[in-house]
C-alpha atoms as a PDB file:
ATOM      1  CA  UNK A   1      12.499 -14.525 -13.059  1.00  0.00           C
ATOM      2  CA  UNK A   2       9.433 -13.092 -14.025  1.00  0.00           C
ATOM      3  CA  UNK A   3       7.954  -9.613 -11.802  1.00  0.00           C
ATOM      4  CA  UNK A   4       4.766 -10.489  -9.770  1.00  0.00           C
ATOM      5  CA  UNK A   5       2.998  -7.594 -11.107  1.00  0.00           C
ATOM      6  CA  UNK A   6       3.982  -6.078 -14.132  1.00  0.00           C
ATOM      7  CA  UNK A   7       1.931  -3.114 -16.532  1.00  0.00           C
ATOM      8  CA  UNK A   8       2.831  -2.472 -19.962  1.00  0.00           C
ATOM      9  CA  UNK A   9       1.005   1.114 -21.520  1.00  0.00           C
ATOM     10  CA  UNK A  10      -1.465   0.638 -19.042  1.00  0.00           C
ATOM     11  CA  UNK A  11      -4.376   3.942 -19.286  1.00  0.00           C
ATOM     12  CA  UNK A  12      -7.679   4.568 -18.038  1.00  0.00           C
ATOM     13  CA  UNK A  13     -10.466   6.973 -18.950  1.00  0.00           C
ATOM     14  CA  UNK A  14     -13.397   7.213 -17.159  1.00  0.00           C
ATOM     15  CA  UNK A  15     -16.426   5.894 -19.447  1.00  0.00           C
ATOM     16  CA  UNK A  16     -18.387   9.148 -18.875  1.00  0.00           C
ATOM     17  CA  UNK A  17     -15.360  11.530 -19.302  1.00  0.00           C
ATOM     18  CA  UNK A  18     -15.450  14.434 -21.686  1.00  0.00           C
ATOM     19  CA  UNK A  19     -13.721  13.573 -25.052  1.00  0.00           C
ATOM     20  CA  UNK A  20     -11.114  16.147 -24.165  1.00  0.00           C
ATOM     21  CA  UNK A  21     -10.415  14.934 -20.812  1.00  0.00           C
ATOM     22  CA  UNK A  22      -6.815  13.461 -20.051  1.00  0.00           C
ATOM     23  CA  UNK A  23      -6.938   9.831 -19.297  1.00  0.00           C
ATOM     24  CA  UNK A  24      -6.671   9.490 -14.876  1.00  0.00           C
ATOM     25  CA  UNK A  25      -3.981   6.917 -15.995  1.00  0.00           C
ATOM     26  CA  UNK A  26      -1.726   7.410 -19.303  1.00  0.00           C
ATOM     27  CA  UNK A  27       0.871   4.569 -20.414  1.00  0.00           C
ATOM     28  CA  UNK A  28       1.756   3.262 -16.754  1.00  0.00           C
ATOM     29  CA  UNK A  29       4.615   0.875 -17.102  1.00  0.00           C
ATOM     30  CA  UNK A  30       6.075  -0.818 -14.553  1.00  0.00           C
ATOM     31  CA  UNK A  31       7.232  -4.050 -12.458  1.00  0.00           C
ATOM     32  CA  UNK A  32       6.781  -4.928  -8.841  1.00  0.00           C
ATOM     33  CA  UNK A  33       8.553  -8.482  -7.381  1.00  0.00           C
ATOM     34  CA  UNK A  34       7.648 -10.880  -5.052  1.00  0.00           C
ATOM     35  CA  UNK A  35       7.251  -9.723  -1.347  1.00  0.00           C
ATOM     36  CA  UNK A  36       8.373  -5.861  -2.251  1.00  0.00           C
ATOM     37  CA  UNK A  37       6.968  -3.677  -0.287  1.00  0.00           C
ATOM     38  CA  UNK A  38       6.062  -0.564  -2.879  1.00  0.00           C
ATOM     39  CA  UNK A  39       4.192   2.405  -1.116  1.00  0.00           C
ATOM     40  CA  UNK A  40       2.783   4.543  -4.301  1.00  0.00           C
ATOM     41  CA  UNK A  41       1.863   8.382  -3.830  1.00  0.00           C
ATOM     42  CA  UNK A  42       0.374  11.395  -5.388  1.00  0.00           C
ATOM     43  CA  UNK A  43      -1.511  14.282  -5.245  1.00  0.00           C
ATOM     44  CA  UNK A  44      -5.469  13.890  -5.289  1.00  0.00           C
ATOM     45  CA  UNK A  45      -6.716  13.033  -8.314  1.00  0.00           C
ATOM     46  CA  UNK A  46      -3.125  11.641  -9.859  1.00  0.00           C
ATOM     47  CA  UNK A  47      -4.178   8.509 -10.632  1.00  0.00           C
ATOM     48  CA  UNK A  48      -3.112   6.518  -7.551  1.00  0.00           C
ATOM     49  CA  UNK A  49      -6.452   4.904  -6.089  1.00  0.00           C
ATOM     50  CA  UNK A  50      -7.308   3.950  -9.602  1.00  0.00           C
ATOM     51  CA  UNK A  51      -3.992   1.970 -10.113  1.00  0.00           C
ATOM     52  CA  UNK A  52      -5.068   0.443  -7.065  1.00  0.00           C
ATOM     53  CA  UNK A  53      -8.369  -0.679  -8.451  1.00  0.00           C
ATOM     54  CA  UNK A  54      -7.100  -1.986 -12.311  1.00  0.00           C
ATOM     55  CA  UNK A  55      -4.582  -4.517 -10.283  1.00  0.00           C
ATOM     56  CA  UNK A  56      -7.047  -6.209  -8.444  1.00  0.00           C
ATOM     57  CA  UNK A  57      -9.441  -5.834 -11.339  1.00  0.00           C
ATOM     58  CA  UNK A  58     -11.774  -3.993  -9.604  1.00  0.00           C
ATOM     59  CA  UNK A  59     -11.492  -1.377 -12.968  1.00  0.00           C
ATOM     60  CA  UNK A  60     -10.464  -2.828 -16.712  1.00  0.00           C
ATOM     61  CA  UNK A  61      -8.209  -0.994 -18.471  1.00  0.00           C
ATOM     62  CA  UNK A  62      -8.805   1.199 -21.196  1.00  0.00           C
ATOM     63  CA  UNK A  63      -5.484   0.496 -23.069  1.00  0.00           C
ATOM     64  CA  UNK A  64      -2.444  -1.448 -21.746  1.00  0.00           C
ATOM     65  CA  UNK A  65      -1.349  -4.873 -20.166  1.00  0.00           C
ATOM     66  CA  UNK A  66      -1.843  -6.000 -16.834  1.00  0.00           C
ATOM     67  CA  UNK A  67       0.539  -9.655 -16.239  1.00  0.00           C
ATOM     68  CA  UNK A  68       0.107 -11.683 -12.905  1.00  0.00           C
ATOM     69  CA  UNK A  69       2.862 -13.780 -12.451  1.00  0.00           C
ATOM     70  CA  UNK A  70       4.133 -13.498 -15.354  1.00  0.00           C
ATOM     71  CA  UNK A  71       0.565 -14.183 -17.320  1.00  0.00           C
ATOM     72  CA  UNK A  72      -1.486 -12.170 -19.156  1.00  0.00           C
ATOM     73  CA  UNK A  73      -4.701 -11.029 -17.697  1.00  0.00           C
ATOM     74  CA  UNK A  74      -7.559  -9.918 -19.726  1.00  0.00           C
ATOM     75  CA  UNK A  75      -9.307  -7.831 -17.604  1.00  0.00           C
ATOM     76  CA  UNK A  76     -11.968  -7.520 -20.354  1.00  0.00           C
ATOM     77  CA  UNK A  77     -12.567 -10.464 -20.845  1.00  0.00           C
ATOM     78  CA  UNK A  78     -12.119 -12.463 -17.675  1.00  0.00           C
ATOM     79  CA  UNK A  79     -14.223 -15.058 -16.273  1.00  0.00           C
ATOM     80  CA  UNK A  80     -15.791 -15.426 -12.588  1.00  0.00           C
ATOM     81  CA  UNK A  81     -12.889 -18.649 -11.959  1.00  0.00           C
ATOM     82  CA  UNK A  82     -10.471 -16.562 -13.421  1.00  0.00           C
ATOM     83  CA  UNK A  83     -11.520 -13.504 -11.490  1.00  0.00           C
ATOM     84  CA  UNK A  84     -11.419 -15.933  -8.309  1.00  0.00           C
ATOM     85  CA  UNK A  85      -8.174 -16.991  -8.930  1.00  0.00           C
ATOM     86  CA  UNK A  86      -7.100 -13.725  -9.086  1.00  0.00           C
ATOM     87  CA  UNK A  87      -8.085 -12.109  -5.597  1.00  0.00           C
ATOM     88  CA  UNK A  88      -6.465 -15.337  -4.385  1.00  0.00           C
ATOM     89  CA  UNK A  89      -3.649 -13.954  -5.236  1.00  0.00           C
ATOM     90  CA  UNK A  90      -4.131 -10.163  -4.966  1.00  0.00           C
ATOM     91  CA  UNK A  91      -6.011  -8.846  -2.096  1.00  0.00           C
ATOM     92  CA  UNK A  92      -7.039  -5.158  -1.133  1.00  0.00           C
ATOM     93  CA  UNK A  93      -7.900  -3.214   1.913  1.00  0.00           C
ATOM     94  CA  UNK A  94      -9.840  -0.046   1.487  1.00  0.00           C
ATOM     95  CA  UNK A  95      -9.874   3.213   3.284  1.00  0.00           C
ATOM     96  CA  UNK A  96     -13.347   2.621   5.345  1.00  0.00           C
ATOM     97  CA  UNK A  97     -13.128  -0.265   7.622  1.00  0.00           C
ATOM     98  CA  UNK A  98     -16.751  -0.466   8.938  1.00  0.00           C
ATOM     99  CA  UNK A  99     -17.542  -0.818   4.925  1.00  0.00           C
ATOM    100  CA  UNK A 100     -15.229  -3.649   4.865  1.00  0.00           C
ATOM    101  CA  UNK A 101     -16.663  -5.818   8.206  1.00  0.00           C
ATOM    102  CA  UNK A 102     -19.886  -7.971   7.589  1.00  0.00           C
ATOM    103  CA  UNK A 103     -20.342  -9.889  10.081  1.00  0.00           C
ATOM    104  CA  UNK A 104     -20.978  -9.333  14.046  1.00  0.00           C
ATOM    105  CA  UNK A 105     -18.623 -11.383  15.576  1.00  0.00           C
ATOM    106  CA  UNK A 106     -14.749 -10.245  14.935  1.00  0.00           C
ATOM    107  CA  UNK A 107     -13.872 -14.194  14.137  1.00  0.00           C
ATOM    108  CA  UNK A 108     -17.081 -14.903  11.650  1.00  0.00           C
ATOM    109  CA  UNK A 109     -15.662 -11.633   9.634  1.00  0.00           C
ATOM    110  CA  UNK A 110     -12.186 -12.867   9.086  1.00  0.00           C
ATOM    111  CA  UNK A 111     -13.970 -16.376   8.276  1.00  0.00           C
ATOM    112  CA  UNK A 112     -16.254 -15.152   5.374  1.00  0.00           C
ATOM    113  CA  UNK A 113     -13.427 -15.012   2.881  1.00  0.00           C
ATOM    114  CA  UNK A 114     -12.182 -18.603   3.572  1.00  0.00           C
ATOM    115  CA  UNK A 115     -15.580 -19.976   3.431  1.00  0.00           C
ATOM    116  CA  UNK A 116     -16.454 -18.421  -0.025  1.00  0.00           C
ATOM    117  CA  UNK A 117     -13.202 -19.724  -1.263  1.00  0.00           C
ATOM    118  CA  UNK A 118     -14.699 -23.188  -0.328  1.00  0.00           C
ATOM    119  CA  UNK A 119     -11.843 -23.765   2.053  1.00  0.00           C
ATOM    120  CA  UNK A 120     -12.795 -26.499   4.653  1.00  0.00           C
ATOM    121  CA  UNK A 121     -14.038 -25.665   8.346  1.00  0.00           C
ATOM    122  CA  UNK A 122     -11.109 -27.127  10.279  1.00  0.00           C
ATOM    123  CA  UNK A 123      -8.446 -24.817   7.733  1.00  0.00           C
ATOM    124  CA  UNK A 124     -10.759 -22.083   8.309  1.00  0.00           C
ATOM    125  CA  UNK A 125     -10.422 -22.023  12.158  1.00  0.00           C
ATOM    126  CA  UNK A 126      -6.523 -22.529  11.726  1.00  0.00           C
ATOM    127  CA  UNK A 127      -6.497 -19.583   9.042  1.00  0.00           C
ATOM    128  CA  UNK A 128      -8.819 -17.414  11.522  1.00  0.00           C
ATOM    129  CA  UNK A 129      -6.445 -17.963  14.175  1.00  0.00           C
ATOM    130  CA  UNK A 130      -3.278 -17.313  12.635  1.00  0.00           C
ATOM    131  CA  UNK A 131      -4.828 -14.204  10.384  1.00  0.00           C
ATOM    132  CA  UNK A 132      -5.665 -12.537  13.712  1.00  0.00           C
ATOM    133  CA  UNK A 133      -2.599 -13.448  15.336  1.00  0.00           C
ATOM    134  CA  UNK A 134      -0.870 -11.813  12.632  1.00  0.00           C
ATOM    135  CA  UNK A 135      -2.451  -8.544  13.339  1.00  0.00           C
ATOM    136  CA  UNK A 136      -2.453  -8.429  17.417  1.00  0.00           C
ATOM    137  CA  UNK A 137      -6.193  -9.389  17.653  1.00  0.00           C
ATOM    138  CA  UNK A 138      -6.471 -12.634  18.468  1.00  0.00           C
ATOM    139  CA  UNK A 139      -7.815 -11.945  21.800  1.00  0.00           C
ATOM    140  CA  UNK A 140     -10.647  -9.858  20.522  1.00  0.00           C
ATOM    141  CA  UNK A 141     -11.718 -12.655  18.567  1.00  0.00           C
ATOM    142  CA  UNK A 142     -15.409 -13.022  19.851  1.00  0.00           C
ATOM    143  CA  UNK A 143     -15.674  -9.589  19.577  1.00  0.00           C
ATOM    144  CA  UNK A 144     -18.298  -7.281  18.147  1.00  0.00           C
ATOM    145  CA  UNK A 145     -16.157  -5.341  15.532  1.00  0.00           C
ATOM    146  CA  UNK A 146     -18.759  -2.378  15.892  1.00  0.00           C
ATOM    147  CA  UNK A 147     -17.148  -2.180  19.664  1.00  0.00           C
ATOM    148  CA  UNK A 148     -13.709  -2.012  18.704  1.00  0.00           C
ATOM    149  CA  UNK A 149     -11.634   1.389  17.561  1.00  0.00           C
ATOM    150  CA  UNK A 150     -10.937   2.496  13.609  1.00  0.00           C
ATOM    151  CA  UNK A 151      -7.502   1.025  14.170  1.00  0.00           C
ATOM    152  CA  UNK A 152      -8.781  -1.708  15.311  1.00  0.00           C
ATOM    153  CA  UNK A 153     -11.531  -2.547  12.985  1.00  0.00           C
ATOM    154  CA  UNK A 154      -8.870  -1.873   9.994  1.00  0.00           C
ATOM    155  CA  UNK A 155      -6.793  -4.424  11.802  1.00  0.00           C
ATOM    156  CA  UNK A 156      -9.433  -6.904  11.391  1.00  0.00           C
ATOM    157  CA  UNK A 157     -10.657  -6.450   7.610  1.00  0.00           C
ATOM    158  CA  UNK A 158      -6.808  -6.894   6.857  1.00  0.00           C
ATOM    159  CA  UNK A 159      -7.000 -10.266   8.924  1.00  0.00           C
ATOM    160  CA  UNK A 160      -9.819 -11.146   6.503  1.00  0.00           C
ATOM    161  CA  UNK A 161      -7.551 -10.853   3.793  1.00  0.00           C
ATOM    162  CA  UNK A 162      -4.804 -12.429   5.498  1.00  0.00           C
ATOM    163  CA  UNK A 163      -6.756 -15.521   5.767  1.00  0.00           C
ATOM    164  CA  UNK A 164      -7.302 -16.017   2.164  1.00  0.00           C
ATOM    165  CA  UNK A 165      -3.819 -16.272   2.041  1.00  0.00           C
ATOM    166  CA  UNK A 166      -2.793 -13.982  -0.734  1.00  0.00           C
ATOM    167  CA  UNK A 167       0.625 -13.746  -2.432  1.00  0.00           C
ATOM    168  CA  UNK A 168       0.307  -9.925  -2.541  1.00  0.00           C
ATOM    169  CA  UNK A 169      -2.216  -6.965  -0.232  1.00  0.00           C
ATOM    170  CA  UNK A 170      -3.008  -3.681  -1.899  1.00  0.00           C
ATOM    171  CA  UNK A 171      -3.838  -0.867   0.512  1.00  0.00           C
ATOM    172  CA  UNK A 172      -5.833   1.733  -0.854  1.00  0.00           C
ATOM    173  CA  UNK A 173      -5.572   5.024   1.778  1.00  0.00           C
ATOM    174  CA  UNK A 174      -5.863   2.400   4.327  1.00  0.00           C
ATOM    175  CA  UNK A 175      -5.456   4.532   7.447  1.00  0.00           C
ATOM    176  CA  UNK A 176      -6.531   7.748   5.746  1.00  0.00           C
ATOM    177  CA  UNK A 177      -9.776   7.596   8.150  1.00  0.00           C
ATOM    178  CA  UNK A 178      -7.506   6.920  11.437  1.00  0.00           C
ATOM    179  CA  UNK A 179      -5.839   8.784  14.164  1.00  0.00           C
ATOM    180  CA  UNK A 180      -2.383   8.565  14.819  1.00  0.00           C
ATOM    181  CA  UNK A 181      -2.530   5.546  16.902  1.00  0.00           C
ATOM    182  CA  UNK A 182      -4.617   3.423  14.728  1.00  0.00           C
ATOM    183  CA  UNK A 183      -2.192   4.540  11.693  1.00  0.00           C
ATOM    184  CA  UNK A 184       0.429   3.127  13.776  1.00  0.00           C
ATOM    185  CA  UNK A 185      -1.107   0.088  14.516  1.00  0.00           C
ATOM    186  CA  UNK A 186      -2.449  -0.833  11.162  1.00  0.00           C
ATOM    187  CA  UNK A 187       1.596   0.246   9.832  1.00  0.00           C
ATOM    188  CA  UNK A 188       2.919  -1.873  12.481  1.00  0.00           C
ATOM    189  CA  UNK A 189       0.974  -4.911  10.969  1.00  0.00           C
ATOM    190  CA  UNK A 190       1.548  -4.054   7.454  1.00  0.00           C
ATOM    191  CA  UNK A 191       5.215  -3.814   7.739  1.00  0.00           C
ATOM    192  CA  UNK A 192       5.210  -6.998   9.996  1.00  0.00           C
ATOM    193  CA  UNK A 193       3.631  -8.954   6.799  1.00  0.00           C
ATOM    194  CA  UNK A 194       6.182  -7.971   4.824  1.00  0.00           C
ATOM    195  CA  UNK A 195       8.929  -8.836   6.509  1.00  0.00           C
ATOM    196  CA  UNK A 196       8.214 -12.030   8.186  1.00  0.00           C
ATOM    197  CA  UNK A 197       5.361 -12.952   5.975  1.00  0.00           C
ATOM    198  CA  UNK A 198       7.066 -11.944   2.665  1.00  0.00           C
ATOM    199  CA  UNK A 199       3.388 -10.635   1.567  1.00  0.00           C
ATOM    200  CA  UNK A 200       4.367  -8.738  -1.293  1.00  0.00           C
ATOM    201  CA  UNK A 201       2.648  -4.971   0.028  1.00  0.00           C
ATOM    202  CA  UNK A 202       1.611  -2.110  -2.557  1.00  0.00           C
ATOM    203  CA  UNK A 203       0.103   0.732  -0.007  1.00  0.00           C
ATOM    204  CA  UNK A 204      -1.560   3.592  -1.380  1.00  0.00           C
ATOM    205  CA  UNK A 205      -0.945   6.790   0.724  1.00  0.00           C
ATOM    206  CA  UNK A 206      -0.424  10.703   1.418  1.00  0.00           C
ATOM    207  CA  UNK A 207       1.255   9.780   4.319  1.00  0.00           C
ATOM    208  CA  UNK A 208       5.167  10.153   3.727  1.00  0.00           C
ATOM    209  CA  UNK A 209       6.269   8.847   7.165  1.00  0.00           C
ATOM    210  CA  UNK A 210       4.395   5.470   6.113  1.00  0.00           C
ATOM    211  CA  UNK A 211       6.192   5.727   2.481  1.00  0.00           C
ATOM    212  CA  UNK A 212       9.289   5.910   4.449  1.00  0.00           C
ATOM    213  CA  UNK A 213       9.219   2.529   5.615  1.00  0.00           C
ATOM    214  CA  UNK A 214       8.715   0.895   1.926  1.00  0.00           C
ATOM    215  CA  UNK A 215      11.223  -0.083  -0.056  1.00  0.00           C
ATOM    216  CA  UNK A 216      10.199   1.617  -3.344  1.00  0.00           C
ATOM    217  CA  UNK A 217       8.383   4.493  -4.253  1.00  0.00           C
ATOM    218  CA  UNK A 218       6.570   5.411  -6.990  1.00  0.00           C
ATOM    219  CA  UNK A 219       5.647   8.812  -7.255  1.00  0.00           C
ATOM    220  CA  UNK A 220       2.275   9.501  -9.874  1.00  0.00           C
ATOM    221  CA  UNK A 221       1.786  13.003 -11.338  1.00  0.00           C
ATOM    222  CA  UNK A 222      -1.655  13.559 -13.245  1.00  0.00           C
ATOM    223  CA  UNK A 223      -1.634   9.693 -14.820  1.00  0.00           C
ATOM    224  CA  UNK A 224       1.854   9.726 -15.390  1.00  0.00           C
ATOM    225  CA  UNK A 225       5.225   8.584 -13.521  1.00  0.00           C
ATOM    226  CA  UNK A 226       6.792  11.414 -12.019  1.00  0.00           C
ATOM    227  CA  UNK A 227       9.522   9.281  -9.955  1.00  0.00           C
ATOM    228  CA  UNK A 228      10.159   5.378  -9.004  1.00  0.00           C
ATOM    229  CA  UNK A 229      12.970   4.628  -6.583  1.00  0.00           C
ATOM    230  CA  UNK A 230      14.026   4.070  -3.101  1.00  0.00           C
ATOM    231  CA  UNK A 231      12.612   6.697  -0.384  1.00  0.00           C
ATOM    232  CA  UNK A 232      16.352   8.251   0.116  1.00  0.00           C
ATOM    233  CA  UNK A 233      16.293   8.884  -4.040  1.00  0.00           C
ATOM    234  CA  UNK A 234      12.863   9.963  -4.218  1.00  0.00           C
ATOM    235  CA  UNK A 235      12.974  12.137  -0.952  1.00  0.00           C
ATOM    236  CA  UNK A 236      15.843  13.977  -2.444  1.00  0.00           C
ATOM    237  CA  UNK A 237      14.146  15.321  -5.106  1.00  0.00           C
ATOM    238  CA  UNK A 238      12.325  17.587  -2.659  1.00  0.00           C
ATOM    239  CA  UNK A 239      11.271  20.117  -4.880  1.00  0.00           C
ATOM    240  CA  UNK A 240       9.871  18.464  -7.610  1.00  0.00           C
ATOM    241  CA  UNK A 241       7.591  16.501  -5.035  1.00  0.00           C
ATOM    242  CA  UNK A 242       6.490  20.270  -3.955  1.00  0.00           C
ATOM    243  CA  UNK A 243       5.933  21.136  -7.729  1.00  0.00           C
ATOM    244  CA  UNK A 244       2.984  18.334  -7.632  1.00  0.00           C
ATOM    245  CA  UNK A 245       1.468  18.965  -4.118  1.00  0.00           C
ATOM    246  CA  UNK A 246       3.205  16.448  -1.903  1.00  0.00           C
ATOM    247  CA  UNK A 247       6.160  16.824   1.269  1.00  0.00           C
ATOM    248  CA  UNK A 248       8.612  15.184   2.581  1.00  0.00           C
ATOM    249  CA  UNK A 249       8.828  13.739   5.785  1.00  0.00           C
ATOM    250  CA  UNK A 250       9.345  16.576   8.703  1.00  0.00           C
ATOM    251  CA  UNK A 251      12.559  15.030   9.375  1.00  0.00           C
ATOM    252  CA  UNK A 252      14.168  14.957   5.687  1.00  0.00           C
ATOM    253  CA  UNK A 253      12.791  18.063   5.479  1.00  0.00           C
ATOM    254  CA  UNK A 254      14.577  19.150   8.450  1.00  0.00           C
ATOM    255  CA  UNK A 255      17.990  17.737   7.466  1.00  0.00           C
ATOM    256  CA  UNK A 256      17.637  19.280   3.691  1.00  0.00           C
ATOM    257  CA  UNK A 257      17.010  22.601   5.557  1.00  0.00           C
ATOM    258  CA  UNK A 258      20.150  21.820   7.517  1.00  0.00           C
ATOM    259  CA  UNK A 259      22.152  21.463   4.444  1.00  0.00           C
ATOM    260  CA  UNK A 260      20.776  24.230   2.619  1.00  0.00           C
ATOM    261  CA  UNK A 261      21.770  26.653   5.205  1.00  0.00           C
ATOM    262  CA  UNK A 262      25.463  25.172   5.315  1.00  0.00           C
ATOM    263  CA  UNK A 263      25.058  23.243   9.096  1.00  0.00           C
ATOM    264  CA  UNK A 264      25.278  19.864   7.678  1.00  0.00           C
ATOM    265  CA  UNK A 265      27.182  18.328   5.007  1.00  0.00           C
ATOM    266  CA  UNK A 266      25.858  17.292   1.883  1.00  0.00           C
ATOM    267  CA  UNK A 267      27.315  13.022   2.312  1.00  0.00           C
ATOM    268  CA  UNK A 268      25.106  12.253   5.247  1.00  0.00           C
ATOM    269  CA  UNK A 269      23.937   9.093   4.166  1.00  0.00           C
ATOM    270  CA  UNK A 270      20.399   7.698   4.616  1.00  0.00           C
ATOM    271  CA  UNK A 271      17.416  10.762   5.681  1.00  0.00           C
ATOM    272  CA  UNK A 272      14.315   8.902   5.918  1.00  0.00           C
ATOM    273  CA  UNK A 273      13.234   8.021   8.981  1.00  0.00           C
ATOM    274  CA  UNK A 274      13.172   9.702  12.097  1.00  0.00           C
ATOM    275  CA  UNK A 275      15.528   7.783  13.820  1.00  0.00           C
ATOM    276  CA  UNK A 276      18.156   8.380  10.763  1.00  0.00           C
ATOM    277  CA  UNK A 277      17.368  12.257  10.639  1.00  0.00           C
ATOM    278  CA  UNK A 278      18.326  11.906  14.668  1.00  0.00           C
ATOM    279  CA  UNK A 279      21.186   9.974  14.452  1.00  0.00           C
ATOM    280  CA  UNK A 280      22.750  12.331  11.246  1.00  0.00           C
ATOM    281  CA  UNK A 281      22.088  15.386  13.811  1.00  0.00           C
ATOM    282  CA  UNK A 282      23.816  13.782  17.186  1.00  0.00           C
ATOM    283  CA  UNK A 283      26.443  12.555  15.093  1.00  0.00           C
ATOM    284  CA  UNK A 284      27.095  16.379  13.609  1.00  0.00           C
ATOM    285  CA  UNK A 285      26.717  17.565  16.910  1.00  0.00           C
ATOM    286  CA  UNK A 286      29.487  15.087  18.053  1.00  0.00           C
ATOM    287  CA  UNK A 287      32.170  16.500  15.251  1.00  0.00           C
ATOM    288  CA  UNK A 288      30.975  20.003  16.179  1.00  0.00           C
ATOM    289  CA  UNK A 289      32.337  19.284  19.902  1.00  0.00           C
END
């Protein structure tokens, strides 16, 4: 079975970079599957946002191979059907929401995909429907998205997406620009789409508590792989992820601390989430008693 995205020596360098320069991307190669959900982090200026950008052909690659489906795409030499076909396929939600809603009505938004896919008006209604169903908006449907919160406004460019029905969603920094509850919202959605949808989800973040909830990670390190596995693997290596600027979440952090210091044991099993770090803590507590 063939990987739904895979990248083979994939590099990019900026055209006005300074012959010296390193590339922001150098000889990426990897494979993501059919509904994974793959949350990809990194320092600023590792490389992340423009992986982002060369899968949904936003960027062409300087050197390397980009397959969809198990077919070759030639980003530099694609055509405008081709290209269509494509974000079919692959969509992507930004970091700004009010840059990503163009219409004034919350419905008409989620619409103007559809209808420049050509889609007819009575699938367009169902797909509006559904899309915002899928995302807890449905009743703010005739809605002026300039009235509704960040959260809420993110919720509603990703129902725009939804509704072109795409195989796989890219999330560049998606709730980078939101406060905790709209993070939580717009997480709450994305993992739902994974899950029940089978949307295959590759989320751009800093965020490590979203990370958590993927089921890969792939860690980026000036252009280059630094780490690709579960979040339990990749959490452990705590300090290499210091090394290149990023955490762990507070509560793996909390339970390697715990270790360290000789109050825990070392087999404890899955640190990830909150709820695991809590339940490896009351169940130590319970063999302490």
């Amino acid at each position: 079975m063939n990987p739904f995205i895979k990248t083979v020596g994939l590099s990019y360098k900026y055209e006005d970079a300074d012959v010296n320069d390193s590339p922001v991307l150098s000889d990426l190669s990897l494979e993501i599957n059919e509904g994974e959900f793959v949350a990809v982090l990194g320092h600023n200026g590792s490389g992340k946002s423009t992986f982002a950008k060369l899968l949904n052909l936003i960027l062409a690659p300087s050197s390397g191979e980009i397959y969809l489906e198990g077919k070759l795409v030639d980003a530099n030499n694609i055509s405008e059907q081709e290209l269509l076909e494509l974000r079919k396929s692959v969509g992507m939600v930004f970091q700004n929401p009010d840059n990503q809603l163009v219409a004034t009505i919350v419905e008409d938004d989620v619409a103007f995909g559809p209808e420049n896919l050509g889609i007819p008006s009575k699938e367009i209604r169902e797909r509006v429907d559904a899309a915002l169903r899928d995302v807890g908006m449905l009743e703010y449907a005739k809605h002026e998205p300039h009235r509704l919160s960040g959260g809420q406004k993110q919720r509603v460019a990703i129902a725009g997406i939804i509704a072109m029905m795409p195989k796989c969603i890219i999330f560049d920094e998606s709730t980078a620009m939101l406060d905790p509850v709209g993070r939580k919202e717009v997480m709450n959605s994305i993992v739902r789409l994974n899950r029940e949808k089978g949307i295959t989800v590759i989320m751009i973040t800093h965020y490590m508590e979203e990370a958590a909830l993927a089921d890969r990670i792939i860690v980026l390190d000036d252009g280059r792989m630094l780490l690709d596995g579960t979040p339990s693997y990749v959490f452990e290596h705590e300090d290499m992820l210091k090394e290149c600027g990023l955490n762990v979440p507070q509560g793996t952090e909390l339970i390697h601390k715990l270790i360290t210091e000789g109050h825990l044991e070392r087999q404890i099993g899955e640190c990830v989430t909150l709820e695991q770090c809590a339940d490896i803590i009351a169940n130590a507590l319970k063999k302490d008693n």
